[in-house]
C-alpha atoms as a PDB file:
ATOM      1  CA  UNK A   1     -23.581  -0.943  23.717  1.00  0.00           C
ATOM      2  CA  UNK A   2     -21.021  -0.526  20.782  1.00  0.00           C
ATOM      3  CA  UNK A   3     -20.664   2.661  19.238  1.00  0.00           C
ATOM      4  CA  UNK A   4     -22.034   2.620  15.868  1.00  0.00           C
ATOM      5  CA  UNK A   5     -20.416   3.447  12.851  1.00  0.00           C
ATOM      6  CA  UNK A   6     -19.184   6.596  11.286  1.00  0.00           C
ATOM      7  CA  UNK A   7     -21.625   7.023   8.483  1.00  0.00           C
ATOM      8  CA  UNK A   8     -19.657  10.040   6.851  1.00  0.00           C
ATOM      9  CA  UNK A   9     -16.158   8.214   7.085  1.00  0.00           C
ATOM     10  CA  UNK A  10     -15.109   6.040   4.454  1.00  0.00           C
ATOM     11  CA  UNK A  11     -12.013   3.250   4.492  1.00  0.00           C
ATOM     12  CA  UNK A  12     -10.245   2.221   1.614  1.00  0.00           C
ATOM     13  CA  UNK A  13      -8.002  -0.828   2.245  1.00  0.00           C
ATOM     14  CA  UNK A  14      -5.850  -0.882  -1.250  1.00  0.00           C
ATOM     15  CA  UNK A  15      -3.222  -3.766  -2.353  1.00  0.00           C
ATOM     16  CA  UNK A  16      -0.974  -4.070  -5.463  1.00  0.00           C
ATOM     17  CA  UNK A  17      -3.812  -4.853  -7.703  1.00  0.00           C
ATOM     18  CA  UNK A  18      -4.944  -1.410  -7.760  1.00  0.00           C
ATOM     19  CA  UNK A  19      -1.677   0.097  -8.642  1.00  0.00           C
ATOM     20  CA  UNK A  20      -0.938  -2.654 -11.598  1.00  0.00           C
ATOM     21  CA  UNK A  21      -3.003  -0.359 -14.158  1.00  0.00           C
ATOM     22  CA  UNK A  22      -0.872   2.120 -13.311  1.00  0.00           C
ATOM     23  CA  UNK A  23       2.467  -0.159 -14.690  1.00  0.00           C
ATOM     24  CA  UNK A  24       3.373  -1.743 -11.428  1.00  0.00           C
ATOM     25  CA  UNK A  25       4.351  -5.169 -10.829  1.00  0.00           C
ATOM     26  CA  UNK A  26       2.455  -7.234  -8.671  1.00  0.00           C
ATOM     27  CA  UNK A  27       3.877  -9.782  -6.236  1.00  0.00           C
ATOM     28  CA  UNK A  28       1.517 -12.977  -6.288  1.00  0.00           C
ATOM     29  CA  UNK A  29       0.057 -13.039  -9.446  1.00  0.00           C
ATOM     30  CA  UNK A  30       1.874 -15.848 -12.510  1.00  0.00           C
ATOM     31  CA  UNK A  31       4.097 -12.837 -13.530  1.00  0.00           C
ATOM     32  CA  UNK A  32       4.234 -11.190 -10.207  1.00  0.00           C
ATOM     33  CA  UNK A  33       7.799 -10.149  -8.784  1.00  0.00           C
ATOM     34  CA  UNK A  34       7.648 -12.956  -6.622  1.00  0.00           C
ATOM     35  CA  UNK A  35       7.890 -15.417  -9.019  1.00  0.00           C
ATOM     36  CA  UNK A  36      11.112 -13.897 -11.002  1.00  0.00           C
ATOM     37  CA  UNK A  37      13.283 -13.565  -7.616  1.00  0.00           C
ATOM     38  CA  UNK A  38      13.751 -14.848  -4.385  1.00  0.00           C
ATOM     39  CA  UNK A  39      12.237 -13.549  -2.113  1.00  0.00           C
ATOM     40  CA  UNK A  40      14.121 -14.281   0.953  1.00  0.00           C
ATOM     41  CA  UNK A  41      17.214 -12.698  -0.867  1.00  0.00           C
ATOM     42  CA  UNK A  42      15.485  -9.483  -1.986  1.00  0.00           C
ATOM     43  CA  UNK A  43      13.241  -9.190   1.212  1.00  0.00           C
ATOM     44  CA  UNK A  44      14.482 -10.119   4.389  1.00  0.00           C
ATOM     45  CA  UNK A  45      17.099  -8.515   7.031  1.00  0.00           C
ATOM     46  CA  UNK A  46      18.817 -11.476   6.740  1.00  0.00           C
ATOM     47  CA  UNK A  47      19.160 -10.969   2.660  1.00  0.00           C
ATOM     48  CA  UNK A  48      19.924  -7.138   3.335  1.00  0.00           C
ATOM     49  CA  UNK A  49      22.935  -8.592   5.401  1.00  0.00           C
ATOM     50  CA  UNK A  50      24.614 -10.699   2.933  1.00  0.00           C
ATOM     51  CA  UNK A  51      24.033  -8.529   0.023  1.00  0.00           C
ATOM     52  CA  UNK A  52      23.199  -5.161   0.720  1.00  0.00           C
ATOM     53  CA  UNK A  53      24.143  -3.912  -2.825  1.00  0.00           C
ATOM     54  CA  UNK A  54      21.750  -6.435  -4.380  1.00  0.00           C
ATOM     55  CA  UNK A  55      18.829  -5.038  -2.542  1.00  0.00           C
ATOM     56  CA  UNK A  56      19.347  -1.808  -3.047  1.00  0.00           C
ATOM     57  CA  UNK A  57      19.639  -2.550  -6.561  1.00  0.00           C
ATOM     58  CA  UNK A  58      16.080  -4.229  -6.746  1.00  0.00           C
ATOM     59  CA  UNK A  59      14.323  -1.528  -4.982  1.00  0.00           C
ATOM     60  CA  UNK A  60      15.792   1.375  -6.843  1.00  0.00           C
ATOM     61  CA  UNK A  61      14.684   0.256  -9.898  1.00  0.00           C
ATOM     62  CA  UNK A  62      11.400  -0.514  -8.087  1.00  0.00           C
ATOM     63  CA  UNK A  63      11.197   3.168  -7.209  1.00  0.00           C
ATOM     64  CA  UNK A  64      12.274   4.294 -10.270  1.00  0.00           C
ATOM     65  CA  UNK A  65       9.325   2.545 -11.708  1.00  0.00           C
ATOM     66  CA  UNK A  66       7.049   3.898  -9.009  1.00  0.00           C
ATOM     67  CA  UNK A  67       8.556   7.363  -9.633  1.00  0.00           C
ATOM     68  CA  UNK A  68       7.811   7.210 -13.882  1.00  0.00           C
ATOM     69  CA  UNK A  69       4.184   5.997 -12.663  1.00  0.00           C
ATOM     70  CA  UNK A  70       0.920   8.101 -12.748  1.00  0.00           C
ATOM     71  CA  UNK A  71      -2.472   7.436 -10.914  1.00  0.00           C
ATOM     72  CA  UNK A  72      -5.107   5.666 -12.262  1.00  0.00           C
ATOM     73  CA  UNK A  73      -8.581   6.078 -12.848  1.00  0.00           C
ATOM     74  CA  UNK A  74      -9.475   4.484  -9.346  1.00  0.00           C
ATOM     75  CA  UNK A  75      -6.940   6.443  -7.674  1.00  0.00           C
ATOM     76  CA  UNK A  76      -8.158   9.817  -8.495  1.00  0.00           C
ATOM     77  CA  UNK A  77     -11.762   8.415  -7.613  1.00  0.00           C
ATOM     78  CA  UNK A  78     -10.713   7.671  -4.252  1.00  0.00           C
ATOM     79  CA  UNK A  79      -9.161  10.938  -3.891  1.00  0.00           C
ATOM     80  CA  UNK A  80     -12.086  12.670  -4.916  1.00  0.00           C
ATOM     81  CA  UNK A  81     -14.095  10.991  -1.919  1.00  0.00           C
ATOM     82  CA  UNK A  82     -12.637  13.655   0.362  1.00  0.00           C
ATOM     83  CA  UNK A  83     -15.069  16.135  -1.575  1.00  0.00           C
ATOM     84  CA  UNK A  84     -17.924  14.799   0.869  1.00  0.00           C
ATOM     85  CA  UNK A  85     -16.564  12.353   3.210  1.00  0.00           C
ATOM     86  CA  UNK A  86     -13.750  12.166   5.593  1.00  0.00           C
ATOM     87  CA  UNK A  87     -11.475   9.126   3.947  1.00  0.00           C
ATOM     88  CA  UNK A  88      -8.720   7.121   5.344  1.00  0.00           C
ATOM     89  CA  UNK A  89      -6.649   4.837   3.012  1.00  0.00           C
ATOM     90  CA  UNK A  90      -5.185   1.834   4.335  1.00  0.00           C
ATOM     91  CA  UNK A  91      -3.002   0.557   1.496  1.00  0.00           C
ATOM     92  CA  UNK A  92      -0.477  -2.854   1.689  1.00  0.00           C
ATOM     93  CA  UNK A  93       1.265  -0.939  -1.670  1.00  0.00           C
ATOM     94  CA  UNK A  94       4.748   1.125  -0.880  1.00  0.00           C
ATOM     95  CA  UNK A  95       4.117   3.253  -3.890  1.00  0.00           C
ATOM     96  CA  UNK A  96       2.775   6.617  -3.423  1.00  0.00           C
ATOM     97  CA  UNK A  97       0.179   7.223  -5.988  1.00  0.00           C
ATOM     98  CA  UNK A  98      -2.236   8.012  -3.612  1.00  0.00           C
ATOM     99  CA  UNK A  99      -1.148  10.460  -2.150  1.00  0.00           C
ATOM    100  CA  UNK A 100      -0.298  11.797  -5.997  1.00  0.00           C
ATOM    101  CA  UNK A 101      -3.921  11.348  -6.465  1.00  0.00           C
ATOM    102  CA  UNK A 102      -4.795  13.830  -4.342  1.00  0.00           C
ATOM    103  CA  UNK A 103      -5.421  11.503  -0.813  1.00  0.00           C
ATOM    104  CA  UNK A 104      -4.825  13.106   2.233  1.00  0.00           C
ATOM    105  CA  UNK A 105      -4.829  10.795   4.991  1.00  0.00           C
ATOM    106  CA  UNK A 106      -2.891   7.170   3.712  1.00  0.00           C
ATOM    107  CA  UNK A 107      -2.085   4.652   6.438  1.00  0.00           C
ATOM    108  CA  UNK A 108       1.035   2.421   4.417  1.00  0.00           C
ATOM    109  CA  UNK A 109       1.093  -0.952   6.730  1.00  0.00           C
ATOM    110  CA  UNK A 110       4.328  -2.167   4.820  1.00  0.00           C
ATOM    111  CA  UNK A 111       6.412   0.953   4.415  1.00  0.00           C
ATOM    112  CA  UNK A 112       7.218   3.177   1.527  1.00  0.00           C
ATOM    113  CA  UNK A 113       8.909   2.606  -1.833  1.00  0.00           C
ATOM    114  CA  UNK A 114      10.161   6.210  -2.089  1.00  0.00           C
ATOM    115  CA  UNK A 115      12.107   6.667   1.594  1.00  0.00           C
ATOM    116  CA  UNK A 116      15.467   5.154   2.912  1.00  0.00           C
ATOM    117  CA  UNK A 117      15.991   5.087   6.636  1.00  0.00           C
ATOM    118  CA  UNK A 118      19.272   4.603   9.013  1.00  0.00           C
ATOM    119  CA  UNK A 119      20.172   1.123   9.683  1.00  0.00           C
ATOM    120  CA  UNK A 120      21.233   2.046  13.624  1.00  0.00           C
ATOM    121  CA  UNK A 121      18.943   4.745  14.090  1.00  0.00           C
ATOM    122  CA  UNK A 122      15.012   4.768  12.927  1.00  0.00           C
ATOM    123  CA  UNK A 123      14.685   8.446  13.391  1.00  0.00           C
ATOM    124  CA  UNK A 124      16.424   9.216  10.333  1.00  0.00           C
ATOM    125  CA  UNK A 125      14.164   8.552   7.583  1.00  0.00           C
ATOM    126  CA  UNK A 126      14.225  10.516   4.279  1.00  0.00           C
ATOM    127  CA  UNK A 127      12.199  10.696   1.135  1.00  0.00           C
ATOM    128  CA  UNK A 128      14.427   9.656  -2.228  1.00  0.00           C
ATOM    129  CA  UNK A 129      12.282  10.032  -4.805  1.00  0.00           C
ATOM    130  CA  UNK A 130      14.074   8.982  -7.900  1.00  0.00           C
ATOM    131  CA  UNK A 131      17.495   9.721  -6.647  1.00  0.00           C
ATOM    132  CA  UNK A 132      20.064   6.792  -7.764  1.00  0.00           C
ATOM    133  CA  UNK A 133      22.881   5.496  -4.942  1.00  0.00           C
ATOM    134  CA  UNK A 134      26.271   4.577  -5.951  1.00  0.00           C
ATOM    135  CA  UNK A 135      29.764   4.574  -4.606  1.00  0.00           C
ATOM    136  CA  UNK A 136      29.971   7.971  -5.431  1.00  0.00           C
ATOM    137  CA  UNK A 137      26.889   9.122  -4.140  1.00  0.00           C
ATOM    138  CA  UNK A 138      26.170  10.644  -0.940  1.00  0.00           C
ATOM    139  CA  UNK A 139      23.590   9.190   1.676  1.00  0.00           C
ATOM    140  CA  UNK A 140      19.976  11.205   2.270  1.00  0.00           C
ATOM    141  CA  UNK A 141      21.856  12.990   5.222  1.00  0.00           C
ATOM    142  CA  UNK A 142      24.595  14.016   3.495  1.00  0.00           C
ATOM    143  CA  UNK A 143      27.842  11.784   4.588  1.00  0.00           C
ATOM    144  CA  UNK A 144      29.594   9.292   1.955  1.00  0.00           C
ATOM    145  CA  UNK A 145      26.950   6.201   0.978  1.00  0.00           C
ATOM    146  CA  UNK A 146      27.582   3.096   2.688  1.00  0.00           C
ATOM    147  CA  UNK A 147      25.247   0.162   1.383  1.00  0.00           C
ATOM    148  CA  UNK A 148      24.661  -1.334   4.497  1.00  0.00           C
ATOM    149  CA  UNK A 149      24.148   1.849   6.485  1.00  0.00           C
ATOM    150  CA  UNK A 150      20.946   2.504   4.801  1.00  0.00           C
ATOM    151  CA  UNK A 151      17.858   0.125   3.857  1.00  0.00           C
ATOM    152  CA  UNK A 152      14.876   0.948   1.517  1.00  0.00           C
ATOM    153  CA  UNK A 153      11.918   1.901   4.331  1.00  0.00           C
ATOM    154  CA  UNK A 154       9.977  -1.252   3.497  1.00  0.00           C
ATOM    155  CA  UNK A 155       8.580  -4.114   5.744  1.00  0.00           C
ATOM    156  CA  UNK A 156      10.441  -6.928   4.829  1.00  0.00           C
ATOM    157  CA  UNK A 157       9.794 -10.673   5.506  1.00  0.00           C
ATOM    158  CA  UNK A 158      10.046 -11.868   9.560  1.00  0.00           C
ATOM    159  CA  UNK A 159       9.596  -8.047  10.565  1.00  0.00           C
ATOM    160  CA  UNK A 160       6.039  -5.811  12.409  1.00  0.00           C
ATOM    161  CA  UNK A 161       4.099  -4.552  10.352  1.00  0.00           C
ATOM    162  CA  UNK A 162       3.595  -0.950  11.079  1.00  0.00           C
ATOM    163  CA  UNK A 163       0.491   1.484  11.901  1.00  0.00           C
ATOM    164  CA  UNK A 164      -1.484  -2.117  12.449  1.00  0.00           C
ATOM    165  CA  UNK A 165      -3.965  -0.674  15.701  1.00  0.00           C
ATOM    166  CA  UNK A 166      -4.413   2.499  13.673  1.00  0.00           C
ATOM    167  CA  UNK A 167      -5.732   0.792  10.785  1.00  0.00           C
ATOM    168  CA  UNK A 168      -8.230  -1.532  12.829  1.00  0.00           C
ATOM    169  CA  UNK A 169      -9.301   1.620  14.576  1.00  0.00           C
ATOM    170  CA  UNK A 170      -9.930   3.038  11.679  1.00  0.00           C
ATOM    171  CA  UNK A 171     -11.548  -0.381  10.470  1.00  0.00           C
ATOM    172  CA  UNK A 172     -14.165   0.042  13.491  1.00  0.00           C
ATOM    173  CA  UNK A 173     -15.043   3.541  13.000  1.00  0.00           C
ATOM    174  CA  UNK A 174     -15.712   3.228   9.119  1.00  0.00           C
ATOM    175  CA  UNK A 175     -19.446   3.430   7.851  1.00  0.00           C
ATOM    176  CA  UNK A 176     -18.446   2.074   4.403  1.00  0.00           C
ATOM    177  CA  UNK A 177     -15.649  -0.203   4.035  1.00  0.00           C
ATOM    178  CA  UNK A 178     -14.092  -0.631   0.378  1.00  0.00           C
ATOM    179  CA  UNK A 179     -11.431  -3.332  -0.317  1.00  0.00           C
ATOM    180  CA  UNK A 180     -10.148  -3.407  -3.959  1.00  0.00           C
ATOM    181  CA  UNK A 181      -6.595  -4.596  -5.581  1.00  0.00           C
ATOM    182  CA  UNK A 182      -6.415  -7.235  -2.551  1.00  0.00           C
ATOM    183  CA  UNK A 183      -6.095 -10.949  -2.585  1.00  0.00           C
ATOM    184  CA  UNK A 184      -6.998 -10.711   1.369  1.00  0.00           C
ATOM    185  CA  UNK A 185      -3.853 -13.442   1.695  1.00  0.00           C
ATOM    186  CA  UNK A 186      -1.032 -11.640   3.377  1.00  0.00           C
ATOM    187  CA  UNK A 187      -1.517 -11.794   7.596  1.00  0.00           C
ATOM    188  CA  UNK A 188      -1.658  -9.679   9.758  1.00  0.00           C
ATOM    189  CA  UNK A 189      -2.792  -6.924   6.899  1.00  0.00           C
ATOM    190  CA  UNK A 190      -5.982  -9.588   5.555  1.00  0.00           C
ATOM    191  CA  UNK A 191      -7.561  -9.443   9.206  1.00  0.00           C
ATOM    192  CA  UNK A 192      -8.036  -5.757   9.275  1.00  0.00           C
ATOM    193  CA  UNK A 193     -11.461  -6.580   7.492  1.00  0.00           C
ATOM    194  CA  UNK A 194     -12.497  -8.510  10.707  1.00  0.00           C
ATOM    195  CA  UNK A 195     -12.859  -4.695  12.526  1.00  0.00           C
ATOM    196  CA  UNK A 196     -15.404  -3.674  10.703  1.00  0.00           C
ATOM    197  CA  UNK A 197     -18.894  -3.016  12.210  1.00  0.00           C
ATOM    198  CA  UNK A 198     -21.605  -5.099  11.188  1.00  0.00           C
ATOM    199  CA  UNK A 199     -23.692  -2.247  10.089  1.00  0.00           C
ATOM    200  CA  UNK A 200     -20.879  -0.839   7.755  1.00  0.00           C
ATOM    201  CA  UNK A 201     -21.557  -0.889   4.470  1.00  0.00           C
ATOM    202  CA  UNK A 202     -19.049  -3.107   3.025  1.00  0.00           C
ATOM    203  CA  UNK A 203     -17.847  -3.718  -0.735  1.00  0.00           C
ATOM    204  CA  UNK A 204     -15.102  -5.579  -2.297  1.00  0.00           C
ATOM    205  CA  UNK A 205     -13.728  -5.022  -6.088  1.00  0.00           C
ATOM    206  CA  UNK A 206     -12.039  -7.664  -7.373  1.00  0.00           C
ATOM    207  CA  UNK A 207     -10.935  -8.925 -11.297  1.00  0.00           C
ATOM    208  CA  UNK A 208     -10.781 -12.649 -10.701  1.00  0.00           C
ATOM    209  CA  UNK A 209     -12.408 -13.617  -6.534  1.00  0.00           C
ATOM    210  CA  UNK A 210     -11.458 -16.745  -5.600  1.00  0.00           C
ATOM    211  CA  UNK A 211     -14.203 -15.297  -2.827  1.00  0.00           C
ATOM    212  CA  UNK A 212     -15.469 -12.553  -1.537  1.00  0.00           C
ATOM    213  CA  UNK A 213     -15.272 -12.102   2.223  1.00  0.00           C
ATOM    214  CA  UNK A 214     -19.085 -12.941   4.357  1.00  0.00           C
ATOM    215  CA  UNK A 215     -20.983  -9.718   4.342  1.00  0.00           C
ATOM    216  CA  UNK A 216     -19.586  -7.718   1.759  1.00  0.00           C
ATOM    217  CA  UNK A 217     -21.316  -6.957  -1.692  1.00  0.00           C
ATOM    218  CA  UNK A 218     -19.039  -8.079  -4.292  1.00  0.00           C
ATOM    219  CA  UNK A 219     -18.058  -5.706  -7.489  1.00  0.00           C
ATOM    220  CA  UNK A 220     -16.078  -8.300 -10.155  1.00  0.00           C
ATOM    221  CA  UNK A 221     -14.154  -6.353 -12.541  1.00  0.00           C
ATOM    222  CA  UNK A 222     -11.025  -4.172 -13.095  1.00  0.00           C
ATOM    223  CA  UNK A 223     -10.249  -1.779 -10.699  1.00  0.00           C
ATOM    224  CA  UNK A 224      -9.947   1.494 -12.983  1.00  0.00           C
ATOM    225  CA  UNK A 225     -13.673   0.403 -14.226  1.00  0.00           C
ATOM    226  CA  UNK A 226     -14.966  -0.611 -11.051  1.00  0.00           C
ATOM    227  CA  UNK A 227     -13.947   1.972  -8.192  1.00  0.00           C
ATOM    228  CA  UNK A 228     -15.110   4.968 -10.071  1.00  0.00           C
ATOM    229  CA  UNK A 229     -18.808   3.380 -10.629  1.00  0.00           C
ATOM    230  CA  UNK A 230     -19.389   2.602  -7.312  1.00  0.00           C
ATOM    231  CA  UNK A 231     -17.802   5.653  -5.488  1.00  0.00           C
ATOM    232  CA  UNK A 232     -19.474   8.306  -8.364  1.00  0.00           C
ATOM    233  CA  UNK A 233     -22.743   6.834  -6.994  1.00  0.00           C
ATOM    234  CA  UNK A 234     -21.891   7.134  -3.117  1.00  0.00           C
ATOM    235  CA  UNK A 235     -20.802  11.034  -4.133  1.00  0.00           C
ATOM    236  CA  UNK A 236     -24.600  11.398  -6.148  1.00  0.00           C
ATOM    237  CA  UNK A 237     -25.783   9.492  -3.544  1.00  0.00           C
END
């Protein structure tokens, strides 16, 4: 017999759609980033390798951008979840304004805007914030800044993502599911929704749905409208 589900732990699975009230850029929408660059260049190992200045370039202005950012109103609603319920946010976006919301447990399956890590050795992974690299810089651990040494901490294009059995584990154990800001088109992240239990309560926000996945009640609307409805009521519930 399968173990039923948690009915007092919630999952959030968050993309970039959530954080675009906030002032960041999507990547698949008409004006996302995706459509302004290429992507192979930008995000790839093989990119990184020909041009390691360029990239660096692109994502510190990214986190820059990130950095100048606040929450939104469906941030802070999430956060406030963990006022009854345990919560676990599994979020696609590299920014970090949930965890400037206020959540405490955030599973990021593509890495994280505001961290650099060692090219030869994965250990060494620092947070950056809205610190600015040049040639007369120094690197996070403190020797001269070398481009190529050092790679934004992101999951780029041909590469695992990361924490992926967590998140389905998580995914099973849920008793409510919410999936908001997500176009449910990037694989392996989209088939995280497949883990969920059948008795879950499942909902999915969304502005425009091309479709809303089988079994979950569909909320169509903005985000920052949307997610603080629905998660006031499971709070008054």
């Amino acid at each position: 017999m399968k173990a039923a589900p948690n009915p007092n732990k919630i999952v959030v699975f968050s993309g970039s759609g959530l954080s675009s009230a906030s002032g960041i850029a999507t990547f698949r929408d008409s004006h996302g980033l995706w459509q302004q660059y290429d992507v192979m260049q930008l995000a790839s190992p093989s990119g990184f390798a020909q041009n390691p200045q360029l990239v660096h370039q692109f994502y510190q202005e990214r986190r820059l951008r990130a950095f100048a950012a606040s929450p939104n109103a469906a941030h802070v609603a999430i956060a406030k979840l963990e006022q009854q319920f345990e919560v676990v946010v599994v979020t696609q976006n590299v920014d970090d304004l949930h965890e400037r919301a206020g959540s405490s447990k955030v599973v990021h399956l593509h890495g994280k805007l505001n961290e650099l890590r060692h090219c030869h050795d994965a250990s060494k992974v620092y947070a950056v914030a809205d610190t600015v690299f040049d040639e007369h810089s120094l690197a996070p651990d403190g020797t001269p800044w070398q481009p190529h040494l050092w790679r934004p901490n992101i999951v780029w294009f041909h590469e695992q993502v990361q924490h992926l059995a967590e998140a389905a584990a998580h995914f099973r154990d849920a008793g409510k599911v919410l999936v908001v800001g997500t176009s449910l088109v990037v694989e392996p992240a989209a088939s995280l929704i497949y883990h969920c239990r059948q008795r879950a309560e499942k909902y999915f926000v969304d502005v425009r749905p091309e479709h809303c996945p089988v079994g979950f009640y569909l909320w169509q609307g903005e985000a920052v409208e949307q997610v603080p409805r629905l998660l006031e009521s499971w709070l008054n519930a």
